[in-house]
C-alpha atoms as a PDB file:
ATOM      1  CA  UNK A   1      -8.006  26.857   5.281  1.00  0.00           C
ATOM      2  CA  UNK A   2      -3.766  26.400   5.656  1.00  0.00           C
ATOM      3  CA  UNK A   3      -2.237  24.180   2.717  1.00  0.00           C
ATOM      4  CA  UNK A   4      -1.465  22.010   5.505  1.00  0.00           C
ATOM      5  CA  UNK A   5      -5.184  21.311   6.307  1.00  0.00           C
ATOM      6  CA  UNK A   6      -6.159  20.812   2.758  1.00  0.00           C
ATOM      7  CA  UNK A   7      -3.186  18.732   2.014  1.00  0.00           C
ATOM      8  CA  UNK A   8      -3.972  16.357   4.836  1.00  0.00           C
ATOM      9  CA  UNK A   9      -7.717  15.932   4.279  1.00  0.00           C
ATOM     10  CA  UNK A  10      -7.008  16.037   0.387  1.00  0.00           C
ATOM     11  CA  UNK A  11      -4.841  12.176   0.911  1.00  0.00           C
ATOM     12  CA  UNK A  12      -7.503  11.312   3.516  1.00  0.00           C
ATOM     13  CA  UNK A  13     -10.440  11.760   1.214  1.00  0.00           C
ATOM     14  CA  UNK A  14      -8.252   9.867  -1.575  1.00  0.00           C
ATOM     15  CA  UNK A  15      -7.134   7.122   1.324  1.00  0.00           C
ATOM     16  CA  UNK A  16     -10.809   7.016   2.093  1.00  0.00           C
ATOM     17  CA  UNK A  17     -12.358   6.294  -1.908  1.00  0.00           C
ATOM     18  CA  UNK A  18      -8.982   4.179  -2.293  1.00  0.00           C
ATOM     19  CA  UNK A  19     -10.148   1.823   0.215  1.00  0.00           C
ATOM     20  CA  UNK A  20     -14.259   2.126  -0.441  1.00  0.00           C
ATOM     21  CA  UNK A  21     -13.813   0.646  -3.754  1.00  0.00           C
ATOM     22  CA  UNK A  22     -12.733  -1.965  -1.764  1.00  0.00           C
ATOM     23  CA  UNK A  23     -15.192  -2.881   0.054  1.00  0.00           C
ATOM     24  CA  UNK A  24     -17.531  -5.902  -0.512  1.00  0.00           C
ATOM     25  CA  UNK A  25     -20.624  -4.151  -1.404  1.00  0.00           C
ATOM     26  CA  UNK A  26     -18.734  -1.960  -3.815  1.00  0.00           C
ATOM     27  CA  UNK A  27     -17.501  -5.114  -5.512  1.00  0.00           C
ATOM     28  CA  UNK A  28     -20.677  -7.022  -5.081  1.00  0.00           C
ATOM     29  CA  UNK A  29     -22.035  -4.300  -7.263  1.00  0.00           C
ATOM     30  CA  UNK A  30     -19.424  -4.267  -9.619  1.00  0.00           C
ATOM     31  CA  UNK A  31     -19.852  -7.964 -10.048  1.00  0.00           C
ATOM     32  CA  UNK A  32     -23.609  -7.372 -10.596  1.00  0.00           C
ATOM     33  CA  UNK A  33     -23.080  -5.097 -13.375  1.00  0.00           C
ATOM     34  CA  UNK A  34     -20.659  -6.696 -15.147  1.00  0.00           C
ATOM     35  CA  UNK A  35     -20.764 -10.461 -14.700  1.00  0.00           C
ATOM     36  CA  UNK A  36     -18.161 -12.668 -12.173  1.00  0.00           C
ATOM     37  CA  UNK A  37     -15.896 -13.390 -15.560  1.00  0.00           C
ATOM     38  CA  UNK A  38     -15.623  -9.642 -16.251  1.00  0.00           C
ATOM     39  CA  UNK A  39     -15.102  -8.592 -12.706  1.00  0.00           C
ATOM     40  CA  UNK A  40     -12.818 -10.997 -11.769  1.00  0.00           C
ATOM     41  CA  UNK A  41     -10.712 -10.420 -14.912  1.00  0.00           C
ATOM     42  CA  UNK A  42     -10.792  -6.533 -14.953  1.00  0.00           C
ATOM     43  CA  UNK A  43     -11.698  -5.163 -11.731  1.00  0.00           C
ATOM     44  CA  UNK A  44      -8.006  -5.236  -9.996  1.00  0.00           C
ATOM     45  CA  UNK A  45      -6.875  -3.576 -13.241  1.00  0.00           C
ATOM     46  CA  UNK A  46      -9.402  -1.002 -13.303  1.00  0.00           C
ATOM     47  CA  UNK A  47      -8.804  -0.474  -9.744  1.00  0.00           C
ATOM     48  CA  UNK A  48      -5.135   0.551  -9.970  1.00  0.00           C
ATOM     49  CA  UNK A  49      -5.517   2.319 -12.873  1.00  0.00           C
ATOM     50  CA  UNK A  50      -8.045   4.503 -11.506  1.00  0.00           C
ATOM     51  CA  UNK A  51      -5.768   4.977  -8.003  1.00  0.00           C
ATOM     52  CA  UNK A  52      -3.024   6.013 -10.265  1.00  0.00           C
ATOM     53  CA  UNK A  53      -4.909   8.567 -12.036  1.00  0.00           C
ATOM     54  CA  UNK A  54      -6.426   9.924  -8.749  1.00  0.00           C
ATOM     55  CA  UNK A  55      -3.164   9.948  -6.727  1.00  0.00           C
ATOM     56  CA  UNK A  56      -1.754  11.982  -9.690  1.00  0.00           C
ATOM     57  CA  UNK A  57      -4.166  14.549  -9.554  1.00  0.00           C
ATOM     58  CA  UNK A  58      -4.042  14.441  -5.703  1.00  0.00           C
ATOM     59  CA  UNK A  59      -0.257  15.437  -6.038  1.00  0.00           C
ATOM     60  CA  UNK A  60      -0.574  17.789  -8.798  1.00  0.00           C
ATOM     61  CA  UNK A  61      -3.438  19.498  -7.142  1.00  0.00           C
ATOM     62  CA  UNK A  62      -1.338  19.542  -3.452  1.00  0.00           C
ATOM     63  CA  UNK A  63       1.956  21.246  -5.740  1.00  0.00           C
ATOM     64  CA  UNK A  64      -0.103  23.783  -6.404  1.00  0.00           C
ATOM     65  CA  UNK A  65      -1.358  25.043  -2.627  1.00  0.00           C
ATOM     66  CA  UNK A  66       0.586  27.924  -0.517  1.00  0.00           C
ATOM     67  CA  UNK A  67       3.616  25.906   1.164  1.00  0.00           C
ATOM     68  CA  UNK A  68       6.353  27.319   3.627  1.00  0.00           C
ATOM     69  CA  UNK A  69       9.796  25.048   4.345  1.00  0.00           C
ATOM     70  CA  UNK A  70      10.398  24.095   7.387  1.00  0.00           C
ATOM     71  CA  UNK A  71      12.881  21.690   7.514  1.00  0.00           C
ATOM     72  CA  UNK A  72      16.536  21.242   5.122  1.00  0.00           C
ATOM     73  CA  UNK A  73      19.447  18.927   5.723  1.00  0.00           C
ATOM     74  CA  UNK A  74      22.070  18.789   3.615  1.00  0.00           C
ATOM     75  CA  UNK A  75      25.354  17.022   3.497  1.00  0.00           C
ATOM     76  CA  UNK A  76      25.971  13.277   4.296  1.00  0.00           C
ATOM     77  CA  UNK A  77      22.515  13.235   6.372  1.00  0.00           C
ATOM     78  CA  UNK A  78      20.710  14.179   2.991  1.00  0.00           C
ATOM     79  CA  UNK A  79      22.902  11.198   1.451  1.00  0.00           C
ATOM     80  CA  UNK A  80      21.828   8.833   4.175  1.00  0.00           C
ATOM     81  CA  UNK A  81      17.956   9.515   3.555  1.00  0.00           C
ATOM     82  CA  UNK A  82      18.107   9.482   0.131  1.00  0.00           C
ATOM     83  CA  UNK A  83      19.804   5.905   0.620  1.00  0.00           C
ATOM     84  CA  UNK A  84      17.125   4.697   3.197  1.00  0.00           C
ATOM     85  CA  UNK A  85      14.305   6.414   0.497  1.00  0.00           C
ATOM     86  CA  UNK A  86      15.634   3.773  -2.402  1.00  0.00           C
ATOM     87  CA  UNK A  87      16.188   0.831   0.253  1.00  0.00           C
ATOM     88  CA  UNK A  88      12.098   1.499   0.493  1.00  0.00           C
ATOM     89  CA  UNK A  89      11.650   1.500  -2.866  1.00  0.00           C
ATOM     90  CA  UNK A  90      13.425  -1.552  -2.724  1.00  0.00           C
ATOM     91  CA  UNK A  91      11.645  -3.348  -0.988  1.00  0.00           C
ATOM     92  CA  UNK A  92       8.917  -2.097  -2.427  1.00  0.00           C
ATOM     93  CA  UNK A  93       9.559  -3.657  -5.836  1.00  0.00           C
ATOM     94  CA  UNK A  94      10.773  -6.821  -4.238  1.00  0.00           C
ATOM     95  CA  UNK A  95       7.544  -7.150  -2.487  1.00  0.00           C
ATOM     96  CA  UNK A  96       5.772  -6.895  -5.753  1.00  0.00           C
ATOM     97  CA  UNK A  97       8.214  -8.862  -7.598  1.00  0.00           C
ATOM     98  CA  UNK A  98       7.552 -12.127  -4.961  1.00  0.00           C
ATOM     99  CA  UNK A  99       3.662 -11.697  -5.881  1.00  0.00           C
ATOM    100  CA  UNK A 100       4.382 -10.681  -9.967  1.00  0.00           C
ATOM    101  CA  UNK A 101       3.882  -7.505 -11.673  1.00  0.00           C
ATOM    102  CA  UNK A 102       1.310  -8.577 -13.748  1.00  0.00           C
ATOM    103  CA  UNK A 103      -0.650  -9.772 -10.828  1.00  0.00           C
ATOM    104  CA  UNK A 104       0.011  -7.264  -8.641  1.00  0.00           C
ATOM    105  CA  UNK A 105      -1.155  -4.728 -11.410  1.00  0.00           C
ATOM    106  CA  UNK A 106      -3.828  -6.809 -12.693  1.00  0.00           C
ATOM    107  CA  UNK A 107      -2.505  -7.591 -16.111  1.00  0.00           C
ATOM    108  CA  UNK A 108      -2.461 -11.048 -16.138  1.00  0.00           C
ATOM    109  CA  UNK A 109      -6.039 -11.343 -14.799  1.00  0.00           C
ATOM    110  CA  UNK A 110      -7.517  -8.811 -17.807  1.00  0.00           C
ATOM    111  CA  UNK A 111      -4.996 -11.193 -20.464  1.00  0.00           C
ATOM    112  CA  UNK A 112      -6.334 -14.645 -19.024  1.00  0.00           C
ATOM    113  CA  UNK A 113      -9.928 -13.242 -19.024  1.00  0.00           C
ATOM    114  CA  UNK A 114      -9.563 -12.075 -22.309  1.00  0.00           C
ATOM    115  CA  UNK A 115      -8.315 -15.448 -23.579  1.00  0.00           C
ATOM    116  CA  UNK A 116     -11.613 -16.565 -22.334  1.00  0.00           C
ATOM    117  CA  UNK A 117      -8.942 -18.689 -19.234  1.00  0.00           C
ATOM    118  CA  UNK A 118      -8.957 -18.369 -15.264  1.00  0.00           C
ATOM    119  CA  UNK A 119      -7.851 -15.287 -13.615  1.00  0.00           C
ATOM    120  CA  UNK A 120      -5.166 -16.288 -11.411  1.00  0.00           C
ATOM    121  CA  UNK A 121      -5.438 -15.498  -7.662  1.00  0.00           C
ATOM    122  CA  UNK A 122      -2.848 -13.428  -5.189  1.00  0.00           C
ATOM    123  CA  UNK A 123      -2.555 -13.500  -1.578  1.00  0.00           C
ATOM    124  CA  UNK A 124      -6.079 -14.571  -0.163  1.00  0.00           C
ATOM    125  CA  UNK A 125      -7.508 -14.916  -3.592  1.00  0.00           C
ATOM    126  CA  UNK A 126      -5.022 -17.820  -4.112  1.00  0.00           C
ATOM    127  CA  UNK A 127      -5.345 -19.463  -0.634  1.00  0.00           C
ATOM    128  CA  UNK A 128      -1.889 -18.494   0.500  1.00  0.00           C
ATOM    129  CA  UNK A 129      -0.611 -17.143   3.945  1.00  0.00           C
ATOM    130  CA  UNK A 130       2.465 -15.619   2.778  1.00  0.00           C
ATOM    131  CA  UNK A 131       5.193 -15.460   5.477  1.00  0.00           C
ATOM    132  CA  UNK A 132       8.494 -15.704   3.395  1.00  0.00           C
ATOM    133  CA  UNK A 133      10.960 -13.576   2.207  1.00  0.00           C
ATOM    134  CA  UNK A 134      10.244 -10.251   3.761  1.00  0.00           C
ATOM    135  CA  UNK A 135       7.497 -11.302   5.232  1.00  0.00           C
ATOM    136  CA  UNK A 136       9.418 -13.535   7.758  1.00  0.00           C
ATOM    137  CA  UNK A 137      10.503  -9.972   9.582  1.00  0.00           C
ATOM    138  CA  UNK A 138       7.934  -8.122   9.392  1.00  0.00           C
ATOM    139  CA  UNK A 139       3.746  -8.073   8.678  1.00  0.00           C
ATOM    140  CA  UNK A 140       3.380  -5.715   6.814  1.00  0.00           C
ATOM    141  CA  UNK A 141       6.617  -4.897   4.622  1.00  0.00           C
ATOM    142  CA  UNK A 142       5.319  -3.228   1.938  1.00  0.00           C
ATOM    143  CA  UNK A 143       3.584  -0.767   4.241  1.00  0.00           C
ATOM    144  CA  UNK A 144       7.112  -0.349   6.323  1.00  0.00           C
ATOM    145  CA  UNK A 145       8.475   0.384   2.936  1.00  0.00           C
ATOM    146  CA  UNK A 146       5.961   3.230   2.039  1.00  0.00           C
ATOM    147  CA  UNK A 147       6.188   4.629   5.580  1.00  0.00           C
ATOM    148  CA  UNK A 148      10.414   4.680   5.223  1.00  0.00           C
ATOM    149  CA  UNK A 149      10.037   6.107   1.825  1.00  0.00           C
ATOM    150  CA  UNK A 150       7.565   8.636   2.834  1.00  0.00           C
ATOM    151  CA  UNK A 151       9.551   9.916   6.154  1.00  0.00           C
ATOM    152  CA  UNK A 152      13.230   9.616   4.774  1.00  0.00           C
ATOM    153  CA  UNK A 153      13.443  12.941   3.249  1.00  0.00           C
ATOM    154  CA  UNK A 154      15.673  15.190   3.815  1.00  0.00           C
ATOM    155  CA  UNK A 155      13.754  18.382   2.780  1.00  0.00           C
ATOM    156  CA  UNK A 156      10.344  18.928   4.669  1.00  0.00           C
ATOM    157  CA  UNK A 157       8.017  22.089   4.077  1.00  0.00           C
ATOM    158  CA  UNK A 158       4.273  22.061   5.978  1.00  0.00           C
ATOM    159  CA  UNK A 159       2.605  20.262   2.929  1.00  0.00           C
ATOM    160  CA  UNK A 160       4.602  17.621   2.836  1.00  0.00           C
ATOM    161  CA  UNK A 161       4.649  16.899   7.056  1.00  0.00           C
ATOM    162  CA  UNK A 162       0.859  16.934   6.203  1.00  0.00           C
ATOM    163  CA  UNK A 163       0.889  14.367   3.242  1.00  0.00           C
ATOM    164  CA  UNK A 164       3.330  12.054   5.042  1.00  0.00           C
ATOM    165  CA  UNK A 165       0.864  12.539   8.319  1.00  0.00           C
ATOM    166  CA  UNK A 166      -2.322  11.189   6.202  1.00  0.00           C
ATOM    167  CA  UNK A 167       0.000   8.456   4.322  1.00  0.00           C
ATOM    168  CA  UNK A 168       0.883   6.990   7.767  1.00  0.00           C
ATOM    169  CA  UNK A 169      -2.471   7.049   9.300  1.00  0.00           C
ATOM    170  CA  UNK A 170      -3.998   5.602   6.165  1.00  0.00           C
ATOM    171  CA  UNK A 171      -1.551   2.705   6.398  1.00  0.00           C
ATOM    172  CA  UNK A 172      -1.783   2.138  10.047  1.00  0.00           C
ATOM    173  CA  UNK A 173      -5.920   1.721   9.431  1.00  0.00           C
ATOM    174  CA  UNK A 174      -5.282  -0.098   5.961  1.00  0.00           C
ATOM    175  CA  UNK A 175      -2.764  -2.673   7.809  1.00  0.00           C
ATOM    176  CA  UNK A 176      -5.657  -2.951  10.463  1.00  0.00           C
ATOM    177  CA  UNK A 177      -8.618  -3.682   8.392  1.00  0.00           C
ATOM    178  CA  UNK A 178      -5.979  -6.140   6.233  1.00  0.00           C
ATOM    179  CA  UNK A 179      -5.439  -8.152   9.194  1.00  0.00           C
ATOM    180  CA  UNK A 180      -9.652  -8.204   9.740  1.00  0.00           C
ATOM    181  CA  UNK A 181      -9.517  -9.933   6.518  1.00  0.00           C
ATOM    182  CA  UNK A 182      -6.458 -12.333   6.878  1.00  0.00           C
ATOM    183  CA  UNK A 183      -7.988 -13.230  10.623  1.00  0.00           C
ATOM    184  CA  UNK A 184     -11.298 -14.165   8.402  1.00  0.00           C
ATOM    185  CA  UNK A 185      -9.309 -16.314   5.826  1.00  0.00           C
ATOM    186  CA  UNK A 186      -6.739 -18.068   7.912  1.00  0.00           C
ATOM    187  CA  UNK A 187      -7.860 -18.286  11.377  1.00  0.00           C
ATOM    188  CA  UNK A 188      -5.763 -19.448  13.633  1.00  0.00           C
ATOM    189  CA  UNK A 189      -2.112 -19.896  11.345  1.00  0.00           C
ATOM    190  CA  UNK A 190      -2.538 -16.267  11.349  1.00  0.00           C
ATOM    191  CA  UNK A 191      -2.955 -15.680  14.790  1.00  0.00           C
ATOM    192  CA  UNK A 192      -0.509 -17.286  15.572  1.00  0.00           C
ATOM    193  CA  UNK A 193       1.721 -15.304  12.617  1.00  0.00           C
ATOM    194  CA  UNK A 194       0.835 -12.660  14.184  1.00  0.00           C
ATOM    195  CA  UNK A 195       1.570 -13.045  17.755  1.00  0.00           C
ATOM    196  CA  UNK A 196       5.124 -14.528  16.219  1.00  0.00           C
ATOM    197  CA  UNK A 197       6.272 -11.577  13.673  1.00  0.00           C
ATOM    198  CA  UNK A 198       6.214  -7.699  14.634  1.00  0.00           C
ATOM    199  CA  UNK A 199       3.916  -5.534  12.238  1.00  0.00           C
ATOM    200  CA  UNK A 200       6.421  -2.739  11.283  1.00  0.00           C
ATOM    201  CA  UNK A 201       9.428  -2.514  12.723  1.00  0.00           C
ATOM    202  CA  UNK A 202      11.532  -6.521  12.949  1.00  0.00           C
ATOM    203  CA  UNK A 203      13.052  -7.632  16.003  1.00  0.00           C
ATOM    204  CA  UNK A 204      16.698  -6.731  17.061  1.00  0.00           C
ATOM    205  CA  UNK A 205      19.053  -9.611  16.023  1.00  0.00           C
ATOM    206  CA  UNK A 206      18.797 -12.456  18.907  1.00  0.00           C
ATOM    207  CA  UNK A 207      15.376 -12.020  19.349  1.00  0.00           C
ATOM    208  CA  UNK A 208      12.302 -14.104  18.736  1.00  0.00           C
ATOM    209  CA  UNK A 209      11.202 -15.281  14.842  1.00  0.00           C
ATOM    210  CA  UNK A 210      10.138 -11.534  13.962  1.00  0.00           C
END
């Protein structure tokens, strides 16, 4: 099997657990095992942690397959990606600075549980339909972030058109069964959200609110 083949079934398999753990009847038996105060005060925590040890082992593991370049631009184009790539980051980190680190992360639920107080609650958890800020343009920022910062690169080998193949489709799906969820929660304010506001990509200047 080609490091290209292994690479992209390597971030499918790790798209696949990522979004298994989840699911409800992973965290209804998380909940069982532990108690509600326990799950709902460590199990976002636990979560990323354990995504961030996997997806490091994904990429170390990936570094170390055959590879062959395929692609290399240099000069002000290389510039210009490299400019897009931190405008994703960007975005990225304002994303998760609207919502809180701690929250995002998980920190502040494991503190308040620990303190024996309430977990607080983030996006659905909280009640909120979010269409602010970034959100105002475009669905699914966050996701348009990691798909800019994934593609804008200006040096490409066959690994690394397979990773950022698997990233996107894994987003794609994850933005699909996310909107499953939000339909569930909000009903119709988020039908009508999203018939008003583009997933990905925002409107051209002029256009409707997107």
């Amino acid at each position: 099997m080609t490091g290209f083949a292994i690479t992209f079934l390597a971030v499918a398999a790790y798209g696949a657990v990522h979004s298994l753990l989840l699911t409800e009847p992973v965290r209804r038996a998380v909940r069982a095992a532990v108690g509600e105060a326990a799950y709902r005060g460590s199990f976002r925590l636990g979560y990323n942690a354990l995504a961030a040890v996997l997806l490091v082992l994904l990429i170390a593991g990936i570094a170390r397959l055959p590879d062959r370049e395929i692609l290399r631009l240099g000069g002000p184009v290389a510039w210009l990606l490299w400019g897009v790539r931190l405008a994703g980051l960007g975005l990225i980190g304002h994303c998760v600075r609207r919502v809180g680190y701690g929250r995002f992360l998980g920190w502040d639920h494991f503190r308040a549980w620990r303190r024996g107080e309430e977990p607080p609650g983030t996006g659905m958890e909280a009640g909120d339909l979010v269409v602010e800020g970034p959100y105002r343009y475009v669905r699914h920022p966050m996701y348009a972030a990691g798909l800019v910062v994934v593609w804008a690169d200006p040096v490409w080998t066959a690994n690394r058109l397979a990773f950022a193949l698997a990233v996107s489709a894994y987003l794609w799906i994850g933005a699909w069964h996310e909107e499953r969820r939000l339909v569930e929660a909000f009903g119709e304010a988020y039908r009508r959200y999203r018939r008003e506001t583009p997933a990905f990509l925002p409107r051209w200047p002029g256009g409707r609110r997107g």
